[in-house]
Each structure stands twice: as C-alpha cells, then as structure tokens.
N, C-alpha and C. Protein backbone atom coordinates (compact mmCIF):
# COMPACT_ATOMS: atom_id res chain seq x y z
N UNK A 1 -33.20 -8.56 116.96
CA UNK A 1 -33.58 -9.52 117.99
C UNK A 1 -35.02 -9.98 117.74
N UNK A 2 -35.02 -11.49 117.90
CA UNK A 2 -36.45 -11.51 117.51
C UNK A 2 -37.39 -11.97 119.19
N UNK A 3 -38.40 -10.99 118.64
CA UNK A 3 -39.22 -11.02 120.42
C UNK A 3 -40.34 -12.31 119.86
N UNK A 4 -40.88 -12.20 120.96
CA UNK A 4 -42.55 -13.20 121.26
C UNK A 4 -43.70 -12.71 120.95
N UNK A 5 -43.70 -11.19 120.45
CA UNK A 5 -44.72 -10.38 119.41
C UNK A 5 -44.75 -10.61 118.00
N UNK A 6 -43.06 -10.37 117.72
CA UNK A 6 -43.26 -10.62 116.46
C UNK A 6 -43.72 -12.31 115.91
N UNK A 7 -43.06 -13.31 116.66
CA UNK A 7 -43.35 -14.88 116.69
C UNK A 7 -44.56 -15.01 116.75
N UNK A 8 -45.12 -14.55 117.99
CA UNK A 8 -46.85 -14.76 117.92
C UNK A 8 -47.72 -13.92 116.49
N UNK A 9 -47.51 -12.78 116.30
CA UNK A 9 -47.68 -12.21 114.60
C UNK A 9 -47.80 -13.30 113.73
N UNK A 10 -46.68 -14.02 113.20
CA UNK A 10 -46.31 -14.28 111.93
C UNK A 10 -47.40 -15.77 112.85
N UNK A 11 -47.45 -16.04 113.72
CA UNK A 11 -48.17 -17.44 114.24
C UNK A 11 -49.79 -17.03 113.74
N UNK A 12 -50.14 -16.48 114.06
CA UNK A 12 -51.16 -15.70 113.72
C UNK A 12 -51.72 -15.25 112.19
N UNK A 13 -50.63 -14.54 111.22
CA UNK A 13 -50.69 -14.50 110.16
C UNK A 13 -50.57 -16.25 109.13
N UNK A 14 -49.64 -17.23 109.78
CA UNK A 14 -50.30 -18.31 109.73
C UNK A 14 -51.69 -19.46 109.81
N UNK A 15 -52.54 -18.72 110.63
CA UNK A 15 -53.54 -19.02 110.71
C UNK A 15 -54.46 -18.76 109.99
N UNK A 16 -54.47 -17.75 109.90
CA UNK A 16 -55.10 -16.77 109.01
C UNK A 16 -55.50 -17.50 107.48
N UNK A 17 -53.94 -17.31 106.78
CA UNK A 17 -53.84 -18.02 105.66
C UNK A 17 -53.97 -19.29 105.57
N UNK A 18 -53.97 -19.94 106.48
CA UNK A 18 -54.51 -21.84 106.60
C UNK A 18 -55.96 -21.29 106.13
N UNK A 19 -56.80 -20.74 107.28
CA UNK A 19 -58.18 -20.74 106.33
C UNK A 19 -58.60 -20.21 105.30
N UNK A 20 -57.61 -19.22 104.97
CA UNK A 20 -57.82 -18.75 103.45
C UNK A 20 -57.82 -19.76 102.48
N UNK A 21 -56.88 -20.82 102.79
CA UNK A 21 -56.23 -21.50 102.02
C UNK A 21 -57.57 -22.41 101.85
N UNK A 22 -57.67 -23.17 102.98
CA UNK A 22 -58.80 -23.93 102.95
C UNK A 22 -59.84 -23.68 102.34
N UNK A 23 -60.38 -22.25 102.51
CA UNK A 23 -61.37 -21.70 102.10
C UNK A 23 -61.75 -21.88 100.56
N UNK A 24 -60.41 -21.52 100.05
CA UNK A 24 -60.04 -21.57 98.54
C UNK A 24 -59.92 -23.15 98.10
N UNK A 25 -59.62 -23.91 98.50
CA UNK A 25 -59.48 -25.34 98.27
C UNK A 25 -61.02 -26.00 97.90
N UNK A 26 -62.02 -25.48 98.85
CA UNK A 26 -63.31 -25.75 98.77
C UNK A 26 -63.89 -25.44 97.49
N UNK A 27 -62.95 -24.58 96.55
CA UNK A 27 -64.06 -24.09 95.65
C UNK A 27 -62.95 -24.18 94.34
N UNK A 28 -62.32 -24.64 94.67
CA UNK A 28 -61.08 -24.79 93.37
C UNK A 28 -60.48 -26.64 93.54
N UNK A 29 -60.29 -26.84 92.56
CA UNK A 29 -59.22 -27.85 92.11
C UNK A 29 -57.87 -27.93 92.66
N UNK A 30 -57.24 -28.96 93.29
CA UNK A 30 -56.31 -29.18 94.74
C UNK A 30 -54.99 -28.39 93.37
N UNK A 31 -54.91 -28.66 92.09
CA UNK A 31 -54.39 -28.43 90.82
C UNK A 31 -54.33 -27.08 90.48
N UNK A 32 -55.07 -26.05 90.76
CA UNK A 32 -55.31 -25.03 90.51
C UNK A 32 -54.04 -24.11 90.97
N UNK A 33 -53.86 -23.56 90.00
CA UNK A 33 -52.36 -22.44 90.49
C UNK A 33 -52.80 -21.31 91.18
N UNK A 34 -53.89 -20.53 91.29
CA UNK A 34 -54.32 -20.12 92.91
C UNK A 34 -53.92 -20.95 94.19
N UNK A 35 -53.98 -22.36 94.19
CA UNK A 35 -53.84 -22.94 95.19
C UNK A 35 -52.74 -23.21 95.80
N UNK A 36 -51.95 -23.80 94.54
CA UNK A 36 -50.26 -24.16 94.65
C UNK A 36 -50.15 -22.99 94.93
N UNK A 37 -49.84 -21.83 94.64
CA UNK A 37 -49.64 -19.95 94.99
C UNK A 37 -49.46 -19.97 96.19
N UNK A 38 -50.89 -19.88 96.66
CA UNK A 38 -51.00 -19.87 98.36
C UNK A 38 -50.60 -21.04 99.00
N UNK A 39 -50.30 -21.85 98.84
CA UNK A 39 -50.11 -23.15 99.43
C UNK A 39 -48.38 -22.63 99.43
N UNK A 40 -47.73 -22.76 98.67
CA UNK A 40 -46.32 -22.27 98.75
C UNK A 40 -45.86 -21.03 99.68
N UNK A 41 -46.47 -19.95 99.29
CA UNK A 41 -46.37 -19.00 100.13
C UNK A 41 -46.58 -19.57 101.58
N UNK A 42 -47.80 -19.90 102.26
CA UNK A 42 -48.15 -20.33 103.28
C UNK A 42 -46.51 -21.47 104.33
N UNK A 43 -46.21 -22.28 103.47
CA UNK A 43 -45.18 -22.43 103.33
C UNK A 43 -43.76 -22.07 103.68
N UNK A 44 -43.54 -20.78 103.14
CA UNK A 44 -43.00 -19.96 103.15
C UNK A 44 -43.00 -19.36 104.57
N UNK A 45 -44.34 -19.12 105.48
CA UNK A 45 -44.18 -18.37 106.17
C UNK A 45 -43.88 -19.62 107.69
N UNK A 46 -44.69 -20.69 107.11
CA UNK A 46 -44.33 -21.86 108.04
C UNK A 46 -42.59 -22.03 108.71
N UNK A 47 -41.81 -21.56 107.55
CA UNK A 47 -40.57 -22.27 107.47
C UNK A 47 -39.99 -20.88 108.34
N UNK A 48 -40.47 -19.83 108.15
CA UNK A 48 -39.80 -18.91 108.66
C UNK A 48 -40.06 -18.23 110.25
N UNK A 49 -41.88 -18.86 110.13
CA UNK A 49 -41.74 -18.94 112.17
C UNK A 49 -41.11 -20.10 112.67
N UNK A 50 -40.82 -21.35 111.89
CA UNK A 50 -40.05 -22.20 112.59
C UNK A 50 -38.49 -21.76 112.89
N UNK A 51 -37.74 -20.98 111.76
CA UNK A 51 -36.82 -20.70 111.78
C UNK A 51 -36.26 -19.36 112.91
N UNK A 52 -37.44 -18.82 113.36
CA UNK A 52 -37.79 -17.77 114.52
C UNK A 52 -37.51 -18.57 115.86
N UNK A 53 -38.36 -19.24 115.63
CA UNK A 53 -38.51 -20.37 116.76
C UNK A 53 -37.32 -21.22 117.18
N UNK A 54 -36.74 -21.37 116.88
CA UNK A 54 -35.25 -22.40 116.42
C UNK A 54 -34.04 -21.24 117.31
N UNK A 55 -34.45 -20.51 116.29
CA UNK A 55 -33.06 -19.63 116.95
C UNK A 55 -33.33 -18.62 118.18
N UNK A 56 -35.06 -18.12 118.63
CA UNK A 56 -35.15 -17.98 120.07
C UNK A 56 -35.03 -18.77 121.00
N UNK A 57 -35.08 -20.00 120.48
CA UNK A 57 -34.88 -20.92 122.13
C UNK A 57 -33.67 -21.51 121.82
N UNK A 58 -32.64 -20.83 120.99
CA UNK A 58 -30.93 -20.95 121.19
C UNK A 58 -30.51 -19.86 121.95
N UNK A 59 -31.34 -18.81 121.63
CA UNK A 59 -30.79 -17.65 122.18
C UNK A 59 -31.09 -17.25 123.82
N UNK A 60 -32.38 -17.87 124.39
CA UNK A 60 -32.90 -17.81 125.66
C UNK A 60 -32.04 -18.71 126.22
C-alpha cells in the first residue's frame, strides 16, 4: 500500500536531487555524462512519484 510518507519521501528525495543536479550543471557542460546520469535518474524518480500519485488518488 502506498502511504503519504512514503510519497512525501521520494517528493523530497526529488528535491534534493534537482539541486544536486543544478548544482552540477553550474560547473559542467549541459553534454557531460555526469549530467545526462543524474538528469536520467532524477527522471526516473519523477516518473515514479507520479506513478505513486496516480494510483493513490485511484485508490482513495
């Protein structure tokens, strides 16, 4: 079952990595495979609190 802890978490761990990301963007090339890396991953986690999200407010 997915709760509003774990959703807010991964919302959170999203954030996180936005400014990592950013952080890293500042000092690297938009080209740089550090970037694409984290940029994908980040990604990754986007698609999967949406997909949290989607199916708690089917389930409420």
């Amino acid at each position: 079952m997915v709760t509003v802890t774990v959703i807010e978490r991964l919302l959170s761990i999203i954030e996180y990595r936005k400014k990592e990301l950013t952080q890293l963007a500042l000092s690297k090339d938009f080209h740089d495979p550090k970037i694409i890396k984290q940029s994908q991953e980040l990604d990754k986690l986007i698609y999967k609190y949406q997909t949290l999200s989607l199916y708690k407010s089917r389930i409420s």
